[in-house]
C-alpha atoms as a PDB file:
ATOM      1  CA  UNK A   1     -36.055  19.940  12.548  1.00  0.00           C
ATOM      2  CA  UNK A   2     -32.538  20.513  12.295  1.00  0.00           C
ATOM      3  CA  UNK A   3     -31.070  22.843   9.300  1.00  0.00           C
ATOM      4  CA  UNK A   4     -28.372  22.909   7.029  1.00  0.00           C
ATOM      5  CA  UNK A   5     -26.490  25.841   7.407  1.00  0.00           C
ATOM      6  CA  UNK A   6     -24.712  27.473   3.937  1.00  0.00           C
ATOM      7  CA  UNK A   7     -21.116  26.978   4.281  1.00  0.00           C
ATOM      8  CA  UNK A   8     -21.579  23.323   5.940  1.00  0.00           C
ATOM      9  CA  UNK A   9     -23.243  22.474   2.550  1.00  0.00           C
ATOM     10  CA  UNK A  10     -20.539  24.214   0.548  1.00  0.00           C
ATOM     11  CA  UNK A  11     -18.037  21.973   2.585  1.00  0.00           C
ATOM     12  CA  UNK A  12     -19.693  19.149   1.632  1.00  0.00           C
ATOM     13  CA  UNK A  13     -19.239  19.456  -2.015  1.00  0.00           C
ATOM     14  CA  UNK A  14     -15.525  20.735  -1.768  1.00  0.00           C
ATOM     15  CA  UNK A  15     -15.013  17.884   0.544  1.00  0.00           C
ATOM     16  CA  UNK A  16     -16.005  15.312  -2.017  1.00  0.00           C
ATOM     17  CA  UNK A  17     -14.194  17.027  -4.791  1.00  0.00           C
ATOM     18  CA  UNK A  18     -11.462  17.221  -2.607  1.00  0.00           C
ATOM     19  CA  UNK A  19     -11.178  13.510  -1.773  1.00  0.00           C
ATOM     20  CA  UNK A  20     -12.407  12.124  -5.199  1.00  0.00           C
ATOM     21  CA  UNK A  21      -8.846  12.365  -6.784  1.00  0.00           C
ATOM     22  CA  UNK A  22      -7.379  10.053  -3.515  1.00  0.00           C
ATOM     23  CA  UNK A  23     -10.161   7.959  -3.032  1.00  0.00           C
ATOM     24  CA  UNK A  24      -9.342   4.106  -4.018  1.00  0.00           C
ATOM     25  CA  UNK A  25     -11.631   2.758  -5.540  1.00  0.00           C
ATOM     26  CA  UNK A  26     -14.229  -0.531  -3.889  1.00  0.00           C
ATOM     27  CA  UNK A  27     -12.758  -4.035  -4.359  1.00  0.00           C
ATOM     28  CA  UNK A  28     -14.773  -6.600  -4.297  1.00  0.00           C
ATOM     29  CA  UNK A  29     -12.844 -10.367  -2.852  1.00  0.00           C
ATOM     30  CA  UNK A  30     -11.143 -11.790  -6.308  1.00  0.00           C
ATOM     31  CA  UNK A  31     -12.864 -15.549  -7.305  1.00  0.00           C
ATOM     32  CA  UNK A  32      -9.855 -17.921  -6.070  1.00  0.00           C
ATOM     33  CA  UNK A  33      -8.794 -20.943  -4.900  1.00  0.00           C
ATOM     34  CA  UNK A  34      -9.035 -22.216  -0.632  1.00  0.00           C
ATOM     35  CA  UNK A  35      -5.781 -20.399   0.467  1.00  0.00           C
ATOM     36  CA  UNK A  36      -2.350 -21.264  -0.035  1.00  0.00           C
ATOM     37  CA  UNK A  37       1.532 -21.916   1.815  1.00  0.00           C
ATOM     38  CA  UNK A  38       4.585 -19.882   1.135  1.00  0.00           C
ATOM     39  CA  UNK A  39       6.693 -20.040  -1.674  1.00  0.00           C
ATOM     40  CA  UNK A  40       9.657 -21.494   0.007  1.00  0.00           C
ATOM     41  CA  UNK A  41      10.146 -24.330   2.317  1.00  0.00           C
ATOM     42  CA  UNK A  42       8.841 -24.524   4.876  1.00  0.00           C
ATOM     43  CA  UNK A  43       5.735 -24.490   3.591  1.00  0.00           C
ATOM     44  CA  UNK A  44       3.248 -23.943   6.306  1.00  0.00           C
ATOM     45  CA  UNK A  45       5.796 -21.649   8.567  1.00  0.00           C
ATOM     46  CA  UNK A  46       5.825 -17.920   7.910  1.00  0.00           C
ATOM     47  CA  UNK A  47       8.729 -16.180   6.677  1.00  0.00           C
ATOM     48  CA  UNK A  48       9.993 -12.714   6.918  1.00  0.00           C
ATOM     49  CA  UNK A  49       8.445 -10.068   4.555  1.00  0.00           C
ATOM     50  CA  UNK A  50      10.730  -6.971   3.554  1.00  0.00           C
ATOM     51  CA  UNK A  51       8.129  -5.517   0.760  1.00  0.00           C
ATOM     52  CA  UNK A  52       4.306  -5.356   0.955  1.00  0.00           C
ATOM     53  CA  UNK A  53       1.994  -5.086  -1.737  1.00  0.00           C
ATOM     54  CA  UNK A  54       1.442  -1.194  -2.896  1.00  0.00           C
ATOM     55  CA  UNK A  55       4.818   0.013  -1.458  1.00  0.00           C
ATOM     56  CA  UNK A  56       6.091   2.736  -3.824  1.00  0.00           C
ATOM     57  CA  UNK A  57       8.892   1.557  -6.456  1.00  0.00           C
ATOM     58  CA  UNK A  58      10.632   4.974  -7.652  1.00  0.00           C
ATOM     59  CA  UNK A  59      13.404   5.219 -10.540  1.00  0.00           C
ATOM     60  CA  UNK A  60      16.112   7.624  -9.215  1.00  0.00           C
ATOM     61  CA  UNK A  61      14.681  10.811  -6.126  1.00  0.00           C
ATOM     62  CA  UNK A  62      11.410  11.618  -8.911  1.00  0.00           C
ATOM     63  CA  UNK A  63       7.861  10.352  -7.274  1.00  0.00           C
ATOM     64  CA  UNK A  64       6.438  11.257 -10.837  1.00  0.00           C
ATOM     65  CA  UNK A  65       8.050   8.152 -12.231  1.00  0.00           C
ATOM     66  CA  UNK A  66       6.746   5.679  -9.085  1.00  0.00           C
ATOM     67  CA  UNK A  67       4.825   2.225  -9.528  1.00  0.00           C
ATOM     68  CA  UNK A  68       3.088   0.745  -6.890  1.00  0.00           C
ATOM     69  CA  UNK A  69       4.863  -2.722  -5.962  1.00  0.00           C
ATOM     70  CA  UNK A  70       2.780  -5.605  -7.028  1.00  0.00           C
ATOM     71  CA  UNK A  71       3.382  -8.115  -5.083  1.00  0.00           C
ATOM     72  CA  UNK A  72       5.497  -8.853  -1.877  1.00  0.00           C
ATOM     73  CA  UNK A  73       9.420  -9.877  -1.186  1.00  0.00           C
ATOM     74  CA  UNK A  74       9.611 -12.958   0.478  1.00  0.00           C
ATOM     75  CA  UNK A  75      13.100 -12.756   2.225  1.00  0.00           C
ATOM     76  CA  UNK A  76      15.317 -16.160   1.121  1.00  0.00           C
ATOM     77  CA  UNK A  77      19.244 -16.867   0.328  1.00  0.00           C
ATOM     78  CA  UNK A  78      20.347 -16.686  -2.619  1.00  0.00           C
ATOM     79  CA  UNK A  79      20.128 -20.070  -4.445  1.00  0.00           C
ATOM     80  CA  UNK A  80      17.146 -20.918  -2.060  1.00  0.00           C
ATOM     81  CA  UNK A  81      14.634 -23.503  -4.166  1.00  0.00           C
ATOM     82  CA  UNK A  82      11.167 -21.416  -5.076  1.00  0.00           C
ATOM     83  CA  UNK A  83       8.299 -23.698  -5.368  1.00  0.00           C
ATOM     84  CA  UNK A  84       4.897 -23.027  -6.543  1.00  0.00           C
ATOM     85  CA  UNK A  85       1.633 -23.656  -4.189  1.00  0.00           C
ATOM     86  CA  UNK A  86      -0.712 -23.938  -6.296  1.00  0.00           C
ATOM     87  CA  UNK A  87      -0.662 -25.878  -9.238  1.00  0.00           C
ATOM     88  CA  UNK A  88      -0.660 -25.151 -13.194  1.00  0.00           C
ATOM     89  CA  UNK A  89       1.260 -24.792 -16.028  1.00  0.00           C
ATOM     90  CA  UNK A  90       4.913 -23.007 -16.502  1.00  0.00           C
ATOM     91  CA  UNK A  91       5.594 -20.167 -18.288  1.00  0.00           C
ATOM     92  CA  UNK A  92       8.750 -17.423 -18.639  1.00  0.00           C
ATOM     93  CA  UNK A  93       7.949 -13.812 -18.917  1.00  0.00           C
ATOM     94  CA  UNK A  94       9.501 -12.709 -22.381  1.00  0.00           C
ATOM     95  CA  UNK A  95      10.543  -9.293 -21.081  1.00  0.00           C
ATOM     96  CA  UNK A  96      12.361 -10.674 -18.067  1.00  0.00           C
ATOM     97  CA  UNK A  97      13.887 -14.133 -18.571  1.00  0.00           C
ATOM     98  CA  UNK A  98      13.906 -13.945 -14.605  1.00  0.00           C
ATOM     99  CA  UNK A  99      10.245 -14.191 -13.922  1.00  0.00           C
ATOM    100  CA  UNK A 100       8.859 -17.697 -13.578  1.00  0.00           C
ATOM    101  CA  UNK A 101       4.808 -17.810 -13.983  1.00  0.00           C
ATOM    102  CA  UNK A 102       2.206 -20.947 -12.932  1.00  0.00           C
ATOM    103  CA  UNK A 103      -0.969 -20.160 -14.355  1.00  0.00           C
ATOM    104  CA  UNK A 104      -4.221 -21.906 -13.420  1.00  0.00           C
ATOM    105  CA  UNK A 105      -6.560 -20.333 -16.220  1.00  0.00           C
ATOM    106  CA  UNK A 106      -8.542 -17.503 -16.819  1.00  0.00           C
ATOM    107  CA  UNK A 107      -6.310 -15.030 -15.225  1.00  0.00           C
ATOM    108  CA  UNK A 108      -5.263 -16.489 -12.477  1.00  0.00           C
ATOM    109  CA  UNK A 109      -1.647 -16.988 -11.586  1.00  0.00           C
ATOM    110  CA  UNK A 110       1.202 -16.851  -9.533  1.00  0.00           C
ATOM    111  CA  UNK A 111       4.282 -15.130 -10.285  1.00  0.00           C
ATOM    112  CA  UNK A 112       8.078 -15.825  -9.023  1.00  0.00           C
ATOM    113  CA  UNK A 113      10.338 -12.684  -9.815  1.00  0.00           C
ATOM    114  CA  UNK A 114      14.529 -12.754  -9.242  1.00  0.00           C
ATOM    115  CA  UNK A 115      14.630 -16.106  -9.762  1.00  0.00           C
ATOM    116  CA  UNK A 116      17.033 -18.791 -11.973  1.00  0.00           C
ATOM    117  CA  UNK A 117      14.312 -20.615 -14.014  1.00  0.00           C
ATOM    118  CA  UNK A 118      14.213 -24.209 -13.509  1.00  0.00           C
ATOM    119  CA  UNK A 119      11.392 -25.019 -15.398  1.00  0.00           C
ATOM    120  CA  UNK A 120      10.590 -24.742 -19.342  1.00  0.00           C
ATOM    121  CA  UNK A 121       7.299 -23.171 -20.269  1.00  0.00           C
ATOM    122  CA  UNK A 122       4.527 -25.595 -20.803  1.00  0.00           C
ATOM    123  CA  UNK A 123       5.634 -27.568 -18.150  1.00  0.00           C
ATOM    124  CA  UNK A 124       3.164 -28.957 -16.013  1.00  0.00           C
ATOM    125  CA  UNK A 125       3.684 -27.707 -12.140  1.00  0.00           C
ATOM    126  CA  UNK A 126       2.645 -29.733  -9.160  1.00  0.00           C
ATOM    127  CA  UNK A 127       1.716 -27.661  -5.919  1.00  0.00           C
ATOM    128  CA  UNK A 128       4.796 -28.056  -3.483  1.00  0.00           C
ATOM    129  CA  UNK A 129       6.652 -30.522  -5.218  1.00  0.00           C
ATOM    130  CA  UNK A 130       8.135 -28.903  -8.518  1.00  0.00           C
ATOM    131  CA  UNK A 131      10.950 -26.185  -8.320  1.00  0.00           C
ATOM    132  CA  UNK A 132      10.069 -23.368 -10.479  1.00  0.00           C
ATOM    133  CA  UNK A 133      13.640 -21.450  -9.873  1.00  0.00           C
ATOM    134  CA  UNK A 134      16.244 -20.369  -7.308  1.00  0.00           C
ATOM    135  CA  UNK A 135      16.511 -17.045  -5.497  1.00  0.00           C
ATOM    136  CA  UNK A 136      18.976 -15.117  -7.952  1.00  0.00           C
ATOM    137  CA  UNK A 137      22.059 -13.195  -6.935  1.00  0.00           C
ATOM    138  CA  UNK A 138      22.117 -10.562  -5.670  1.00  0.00           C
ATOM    139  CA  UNK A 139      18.137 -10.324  -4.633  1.00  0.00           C
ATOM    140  CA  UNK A 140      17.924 -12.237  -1.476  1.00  0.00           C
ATOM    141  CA  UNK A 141      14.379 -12.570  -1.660  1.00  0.00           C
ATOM    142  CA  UNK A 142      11.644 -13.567  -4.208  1.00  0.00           C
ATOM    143  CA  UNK A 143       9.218 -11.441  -5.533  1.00  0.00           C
ATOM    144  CA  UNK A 144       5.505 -13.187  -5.052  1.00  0.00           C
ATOM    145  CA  UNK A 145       2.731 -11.982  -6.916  1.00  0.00           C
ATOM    146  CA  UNK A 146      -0.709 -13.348  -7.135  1.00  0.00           C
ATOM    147  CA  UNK A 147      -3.102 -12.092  -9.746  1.00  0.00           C
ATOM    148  CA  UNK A 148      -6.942 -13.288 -10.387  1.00  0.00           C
ATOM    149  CA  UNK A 149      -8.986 -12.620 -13.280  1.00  0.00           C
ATOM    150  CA  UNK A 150      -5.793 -11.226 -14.709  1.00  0.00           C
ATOM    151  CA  UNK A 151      -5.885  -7.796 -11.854  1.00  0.00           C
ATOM    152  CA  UNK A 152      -2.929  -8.202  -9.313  1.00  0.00           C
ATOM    153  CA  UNK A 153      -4.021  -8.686  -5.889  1.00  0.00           C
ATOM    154  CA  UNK A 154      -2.781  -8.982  -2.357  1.00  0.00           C
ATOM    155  CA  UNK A 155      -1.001 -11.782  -1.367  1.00  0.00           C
ATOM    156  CA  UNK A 156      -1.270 -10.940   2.205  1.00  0.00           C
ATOM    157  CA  UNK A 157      -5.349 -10.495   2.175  1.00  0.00           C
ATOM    158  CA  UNK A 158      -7.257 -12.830   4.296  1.00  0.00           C
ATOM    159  CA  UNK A 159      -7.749 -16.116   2.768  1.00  0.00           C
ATOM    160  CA  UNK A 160      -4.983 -16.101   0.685  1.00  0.00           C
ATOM    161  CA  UNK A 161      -0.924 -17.001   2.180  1.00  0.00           C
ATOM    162  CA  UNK A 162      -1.445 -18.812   5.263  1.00  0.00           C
ATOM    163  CA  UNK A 163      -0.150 -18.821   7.740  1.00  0.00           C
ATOM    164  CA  UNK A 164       0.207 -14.999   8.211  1.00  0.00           C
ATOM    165  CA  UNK A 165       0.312 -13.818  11.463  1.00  0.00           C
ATOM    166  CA  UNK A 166       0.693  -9.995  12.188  1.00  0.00           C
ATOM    167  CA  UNK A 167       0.313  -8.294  16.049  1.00  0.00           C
ATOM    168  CA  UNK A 168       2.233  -5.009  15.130  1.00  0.00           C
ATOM    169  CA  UNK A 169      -0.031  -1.958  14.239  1.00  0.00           C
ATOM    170  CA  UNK A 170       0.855   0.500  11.645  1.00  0.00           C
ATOM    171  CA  UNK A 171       2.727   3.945  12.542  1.00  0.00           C
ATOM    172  CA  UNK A 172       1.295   7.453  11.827  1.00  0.00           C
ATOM    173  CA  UNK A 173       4.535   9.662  12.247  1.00  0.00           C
ATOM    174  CA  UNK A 174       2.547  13.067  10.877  1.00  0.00           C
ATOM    175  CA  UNK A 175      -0.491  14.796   9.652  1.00  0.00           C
ATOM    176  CA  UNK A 176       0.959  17.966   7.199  1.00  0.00           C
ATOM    177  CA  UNK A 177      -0.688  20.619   5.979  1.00  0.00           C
ATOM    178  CA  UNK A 178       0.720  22.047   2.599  1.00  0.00           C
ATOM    179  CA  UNK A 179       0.848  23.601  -0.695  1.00  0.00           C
ATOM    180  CA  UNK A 180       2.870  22.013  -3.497  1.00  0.00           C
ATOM    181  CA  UNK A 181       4.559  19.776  -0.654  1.00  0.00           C
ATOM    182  CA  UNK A 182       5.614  22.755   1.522  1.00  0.00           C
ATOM    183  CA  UNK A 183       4.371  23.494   4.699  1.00  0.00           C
ATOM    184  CA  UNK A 184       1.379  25.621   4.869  1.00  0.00           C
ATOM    185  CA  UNK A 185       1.065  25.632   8.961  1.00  0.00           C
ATOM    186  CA  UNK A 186      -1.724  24.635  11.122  1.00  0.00           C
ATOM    187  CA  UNK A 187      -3.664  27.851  10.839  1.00  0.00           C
ATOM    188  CA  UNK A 188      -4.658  27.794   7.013  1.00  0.00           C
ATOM    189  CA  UNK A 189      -6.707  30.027   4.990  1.00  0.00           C
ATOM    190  CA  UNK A 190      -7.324  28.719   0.718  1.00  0.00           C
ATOM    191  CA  UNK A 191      -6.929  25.966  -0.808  1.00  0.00           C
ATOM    192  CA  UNK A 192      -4.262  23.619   1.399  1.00  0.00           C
ATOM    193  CA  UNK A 193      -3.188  19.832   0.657  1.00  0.00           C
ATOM    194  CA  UNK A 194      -3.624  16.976   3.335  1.00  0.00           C
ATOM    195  CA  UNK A 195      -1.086  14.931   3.540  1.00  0.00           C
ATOM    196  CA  UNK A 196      -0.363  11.911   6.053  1.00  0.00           C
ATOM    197  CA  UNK A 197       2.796  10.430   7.055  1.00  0.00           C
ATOM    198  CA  UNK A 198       2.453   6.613   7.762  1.00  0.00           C
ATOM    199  CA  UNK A 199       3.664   3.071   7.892  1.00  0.00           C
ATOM    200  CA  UNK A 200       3.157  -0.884   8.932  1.00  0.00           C
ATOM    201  CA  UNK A 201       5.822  -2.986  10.199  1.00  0.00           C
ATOM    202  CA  UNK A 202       6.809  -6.112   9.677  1.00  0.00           C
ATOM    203  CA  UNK A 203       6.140  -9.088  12.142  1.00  0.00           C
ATOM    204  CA  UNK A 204       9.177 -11.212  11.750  1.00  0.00           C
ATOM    205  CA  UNK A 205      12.244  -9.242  11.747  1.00  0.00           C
ATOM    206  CA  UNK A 206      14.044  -8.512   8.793  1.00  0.00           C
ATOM    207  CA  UNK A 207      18.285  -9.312   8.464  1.00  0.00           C
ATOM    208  CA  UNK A 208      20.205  -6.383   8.046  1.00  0.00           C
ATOM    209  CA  UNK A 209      20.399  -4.210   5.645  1.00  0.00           C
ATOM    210  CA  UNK A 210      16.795  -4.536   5.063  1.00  0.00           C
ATOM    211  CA  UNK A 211      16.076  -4.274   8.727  1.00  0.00           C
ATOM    212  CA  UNK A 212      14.215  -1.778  10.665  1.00  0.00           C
ATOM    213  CA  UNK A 213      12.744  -0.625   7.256  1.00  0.00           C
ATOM    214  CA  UNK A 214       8.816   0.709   6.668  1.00  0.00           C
ATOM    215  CA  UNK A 215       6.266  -0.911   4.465  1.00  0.00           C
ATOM    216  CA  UNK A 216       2.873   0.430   3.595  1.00  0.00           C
ATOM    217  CA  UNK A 217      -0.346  -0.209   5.432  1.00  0.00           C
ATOM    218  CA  UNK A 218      -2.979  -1.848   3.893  1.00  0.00           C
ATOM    219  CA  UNK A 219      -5.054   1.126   3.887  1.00  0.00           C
ATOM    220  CA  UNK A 220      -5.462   5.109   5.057  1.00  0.00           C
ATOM    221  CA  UNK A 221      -8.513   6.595   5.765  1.00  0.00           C
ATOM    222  CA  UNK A 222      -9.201  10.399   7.276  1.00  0.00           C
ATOM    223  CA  UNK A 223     -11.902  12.791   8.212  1.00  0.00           C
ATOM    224  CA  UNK A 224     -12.846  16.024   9.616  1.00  0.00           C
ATOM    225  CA  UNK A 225     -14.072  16.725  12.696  1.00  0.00           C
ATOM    226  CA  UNK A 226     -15.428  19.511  13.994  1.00  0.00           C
ATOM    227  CA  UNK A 227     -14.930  20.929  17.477  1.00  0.00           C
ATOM    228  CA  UNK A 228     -18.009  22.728  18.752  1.00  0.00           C
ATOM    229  CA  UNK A 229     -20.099  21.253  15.992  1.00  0.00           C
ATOM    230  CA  UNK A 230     -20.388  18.014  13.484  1.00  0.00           C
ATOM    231  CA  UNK A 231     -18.801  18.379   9.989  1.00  0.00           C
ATOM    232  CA  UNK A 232     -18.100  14.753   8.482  1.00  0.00           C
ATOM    233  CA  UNK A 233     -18.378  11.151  10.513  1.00  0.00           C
ATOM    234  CA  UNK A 234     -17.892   9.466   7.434  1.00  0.00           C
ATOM    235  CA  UNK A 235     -13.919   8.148   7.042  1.00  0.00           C
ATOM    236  CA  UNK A 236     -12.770   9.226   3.672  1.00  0.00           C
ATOM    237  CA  UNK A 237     -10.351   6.608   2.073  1.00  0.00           C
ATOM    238  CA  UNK A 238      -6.849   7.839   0.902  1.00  0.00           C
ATOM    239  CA  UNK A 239      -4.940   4.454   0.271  1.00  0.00           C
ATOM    240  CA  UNK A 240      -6.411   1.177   0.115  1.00  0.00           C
ATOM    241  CA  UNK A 241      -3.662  -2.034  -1.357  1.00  0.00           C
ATOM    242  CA  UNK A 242      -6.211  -4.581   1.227  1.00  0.00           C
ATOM    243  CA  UNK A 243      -7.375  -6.662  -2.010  1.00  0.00           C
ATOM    244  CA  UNK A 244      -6.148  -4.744  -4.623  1.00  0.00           C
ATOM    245  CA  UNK A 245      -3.969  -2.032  -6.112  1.00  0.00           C
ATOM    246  CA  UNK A 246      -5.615   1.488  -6.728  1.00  0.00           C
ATOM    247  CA  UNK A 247      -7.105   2.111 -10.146  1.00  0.00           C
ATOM    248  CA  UNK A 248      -5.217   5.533  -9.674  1.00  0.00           C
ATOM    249  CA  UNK A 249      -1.948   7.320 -10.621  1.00  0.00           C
ATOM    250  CA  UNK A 250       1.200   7.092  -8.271  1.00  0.00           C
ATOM    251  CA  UNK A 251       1.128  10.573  -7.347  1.00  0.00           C
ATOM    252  CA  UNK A 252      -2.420  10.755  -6.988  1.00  0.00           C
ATOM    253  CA  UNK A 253      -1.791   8.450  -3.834  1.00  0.00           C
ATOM    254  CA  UNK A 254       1.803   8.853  -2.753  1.00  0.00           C
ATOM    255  CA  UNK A 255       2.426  12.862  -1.972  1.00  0.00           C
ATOM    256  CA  UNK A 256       5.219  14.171  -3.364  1.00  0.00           C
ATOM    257  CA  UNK A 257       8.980  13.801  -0.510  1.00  0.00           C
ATOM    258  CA  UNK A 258       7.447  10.347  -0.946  1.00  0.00           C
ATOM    259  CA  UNK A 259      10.944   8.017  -0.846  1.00  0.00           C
ATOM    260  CA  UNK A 260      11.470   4.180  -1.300  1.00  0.00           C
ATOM    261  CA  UNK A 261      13.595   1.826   0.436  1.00  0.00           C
ATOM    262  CA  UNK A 262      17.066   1.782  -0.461  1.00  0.00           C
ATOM    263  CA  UNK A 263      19.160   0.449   2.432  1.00  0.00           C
ATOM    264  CA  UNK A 264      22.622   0.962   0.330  1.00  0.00           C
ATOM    265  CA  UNK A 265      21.647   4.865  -0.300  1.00  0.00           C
ATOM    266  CA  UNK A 266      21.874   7.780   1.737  1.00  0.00           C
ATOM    267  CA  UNK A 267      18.678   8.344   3.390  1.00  0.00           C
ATOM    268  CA  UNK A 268      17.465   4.835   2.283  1.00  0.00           C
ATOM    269  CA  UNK A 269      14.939   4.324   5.270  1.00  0.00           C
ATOM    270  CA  UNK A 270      12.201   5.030   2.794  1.00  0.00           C
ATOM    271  CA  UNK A 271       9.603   7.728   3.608  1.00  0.00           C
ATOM    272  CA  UNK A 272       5.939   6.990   2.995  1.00  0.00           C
ATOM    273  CA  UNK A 273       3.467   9.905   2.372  1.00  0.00           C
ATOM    274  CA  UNK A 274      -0.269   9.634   1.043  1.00  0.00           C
ATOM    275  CA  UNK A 275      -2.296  12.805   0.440  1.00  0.00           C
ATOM    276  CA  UNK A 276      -5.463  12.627   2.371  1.00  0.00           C
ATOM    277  CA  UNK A 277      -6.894  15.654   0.298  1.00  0.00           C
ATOM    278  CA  UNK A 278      -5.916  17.868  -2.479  1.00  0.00           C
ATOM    279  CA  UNK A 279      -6.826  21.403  -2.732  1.00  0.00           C
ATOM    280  CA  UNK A 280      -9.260  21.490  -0.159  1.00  0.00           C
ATOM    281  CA  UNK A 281     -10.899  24.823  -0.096  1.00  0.00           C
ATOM    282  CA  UNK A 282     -11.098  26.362   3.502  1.00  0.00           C
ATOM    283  CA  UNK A 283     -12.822  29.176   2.813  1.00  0.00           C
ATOM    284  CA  UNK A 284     -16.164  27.178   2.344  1.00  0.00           C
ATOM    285  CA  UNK A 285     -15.220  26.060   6.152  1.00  0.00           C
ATOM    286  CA  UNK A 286     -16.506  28.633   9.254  1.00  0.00           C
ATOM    287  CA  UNK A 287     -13.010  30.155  10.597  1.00  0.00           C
ATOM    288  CA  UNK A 288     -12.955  28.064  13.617  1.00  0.00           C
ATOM    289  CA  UNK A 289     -10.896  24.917  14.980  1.00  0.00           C
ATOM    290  CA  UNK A 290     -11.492  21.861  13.497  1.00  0.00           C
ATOM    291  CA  UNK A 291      -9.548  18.212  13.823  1.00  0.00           C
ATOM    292  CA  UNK A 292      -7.975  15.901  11.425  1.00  0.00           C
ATOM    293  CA  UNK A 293      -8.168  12.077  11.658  1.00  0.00           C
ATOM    294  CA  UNK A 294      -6.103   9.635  10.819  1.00  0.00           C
ATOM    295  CA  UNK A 295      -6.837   5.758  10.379  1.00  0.00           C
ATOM    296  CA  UNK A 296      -3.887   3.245   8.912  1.00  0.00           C
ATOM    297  CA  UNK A 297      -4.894   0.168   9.114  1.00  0.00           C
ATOM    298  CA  UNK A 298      -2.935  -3.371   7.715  1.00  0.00           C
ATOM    299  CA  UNK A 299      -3.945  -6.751   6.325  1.00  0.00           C
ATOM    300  CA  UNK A 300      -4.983  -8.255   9.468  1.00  0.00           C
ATOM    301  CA  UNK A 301      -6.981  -5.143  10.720  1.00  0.00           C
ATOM    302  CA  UNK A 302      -4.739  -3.693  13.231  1.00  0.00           C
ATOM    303  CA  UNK A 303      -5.276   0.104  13.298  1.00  0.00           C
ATOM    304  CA  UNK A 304      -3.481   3.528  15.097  1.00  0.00           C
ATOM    305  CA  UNK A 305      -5.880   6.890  14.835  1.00  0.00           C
ATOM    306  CA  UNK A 306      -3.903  10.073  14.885  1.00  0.00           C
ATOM    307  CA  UNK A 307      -5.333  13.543  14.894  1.00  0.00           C
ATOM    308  CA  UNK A 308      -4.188  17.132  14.326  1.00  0.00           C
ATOM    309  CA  UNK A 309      -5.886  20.334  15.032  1.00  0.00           C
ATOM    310  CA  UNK A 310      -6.778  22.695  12.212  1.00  0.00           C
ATOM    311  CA  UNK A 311      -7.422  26.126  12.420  1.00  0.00           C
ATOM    312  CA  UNK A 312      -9.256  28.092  10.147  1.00  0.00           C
ATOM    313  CA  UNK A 313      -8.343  31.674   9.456  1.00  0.00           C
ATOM    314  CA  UNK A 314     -10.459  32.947   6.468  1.00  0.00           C
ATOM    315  CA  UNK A 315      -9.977  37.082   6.140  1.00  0.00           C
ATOM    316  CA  UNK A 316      -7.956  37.278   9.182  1.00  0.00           C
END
């Protein structure tokens, strides 16, 4: 019979203490309606995506103040006509006169954002056929959001816009190890952060300047495994926008040197970083090399694995 041996047991528990801060939490599929077309014509066709759901939003160069980005920027000209798919009645959101709703009831809605109104609230909306707005100057795109039972959830998900095609797979540039977001080397003894570098891209191209930019994957996962013996076969999730957004703080997802896109900034190519674990405690590891692995995967389960060795130096 095989045995447990003391600091594998210790790992365990600082693993899952470790992880519990960055782990998103299970999503079951939202109740909705048979999927739907795009929000511009045509219809059926897909159209170029420059923002996915969960990419991080961040007022001024401070990751404490990021939002995740609920919903995805479907790229049309300015004064392009936004129509609804799905049927319901109109509505304006008070705080931003810009923001065009269609709700269906009990939660469910869709939401236009950066658009000229061209509907009153109240109005009754017919799938395809009523304009709900125009693309406003100087956005170029229109924000699409999709939320069910009143919780904001993927547009991009299976089952929902259709058609959505995707054959890229997601990028994992780095695997860091740090403390307080500088670098702590790959020989680490204490308490170190994990921290993954990582990003989709985007089927269709994009027109400049949004071109050539990141988005997030739909969802990071890592785990540790040991060289000369098993530690952990279990993937651990970091990151996980597939259905819906994390019930989580910003920077308990996003690691800090996190940037957004901003194509009319210096630097603006957007840098996406998600902490795989926090204050994991080596010194309930064996000193010893172990590997780091790293699973991004997107909406339409495409997936890279990237690994990095990790060397543990306790009391050397």
């Amino acid at each position: 019979m095989a045995t447990t041996t003391p600091h594998r047991t210790l790992f365990v528990a600082a693993l899952a203490a470790a992880t519990l801060a960055t782990a998103a939490p299970a999503h079951a599929t939202p109740a909705h309606a048979a999927s739907y077309g795009w929000p511009v014509k045509p219809f059926h066709r897909q159209h170029p995506v420059r923002g996915y759901f969960g990419d991080p939003r961040i007022a001024g160069r401070d990751e404490a103040h990021g939002t995740f980005h609920f919903g995805i920027d479907v790229v049309a000209p300015n004064g392009t006509p936004v129509y609804s798919p799905r049927g319901g009645i109109a509505g304006i959101n008070r705080l931003h006169p810009d923001v065009v709703f269609v709700s269906q009831g009990g939660g469910n809605r869709l939401e236009f954002w950066h658009v000229v109104p061209a509907v009153r609230p109240g109005a009754r909306v017919l799938a395809y056929r009523t304009v709900v707005g125009y693309v406003e100057k100087p956005w170029r795109h229109v924000h699409f959001s999709e939320t069910a039972g009143g919780v904001y959830v993927n547009p991009l998900r299976p089952g929902a816009l259709q058609p959505y095609r995707d054959p890229t797979k997601p990028v994992v540039l780095g695997i860091y190890f740090e403390r307080d977001g500088h670098t702590a080397g790959a020989r680490a003894a204490g308490a170190i952060d994990i921290v993954a570098e990582a990003w989709d891209t985007t089927p269709l191209p994009i027109a400049p300047p949004w071109n050539d930019k990141p988005v997030t994957p739909a969802r990071v996962e890592w785990r540790l495994e040991g060289l000369r013996s098993f530690v952990s076969s279990s993937w651990h999730t970091a990151a996980n926008f597939e259905v819906a957004l994390p019930a989580l703080p910003f920077t308990s997802v996003y690691a800090r040197w996190t940037r957004q896109n901003h194509p009319w900034k210096r630097g603006g190519t957007g840098r996406y970083r998600f902490y795989l674990a926090r204050a994991l405690d080596t010194r309930e590891l064996a000193n010893g090399r172990y590997r780091i692995a790293v699973r991004v995967t997107d909406t339409s389960g495409n997936a890279t694995v990237a690994s990095r060795t990790l060397t543990v130096a306790n009391r050397v």
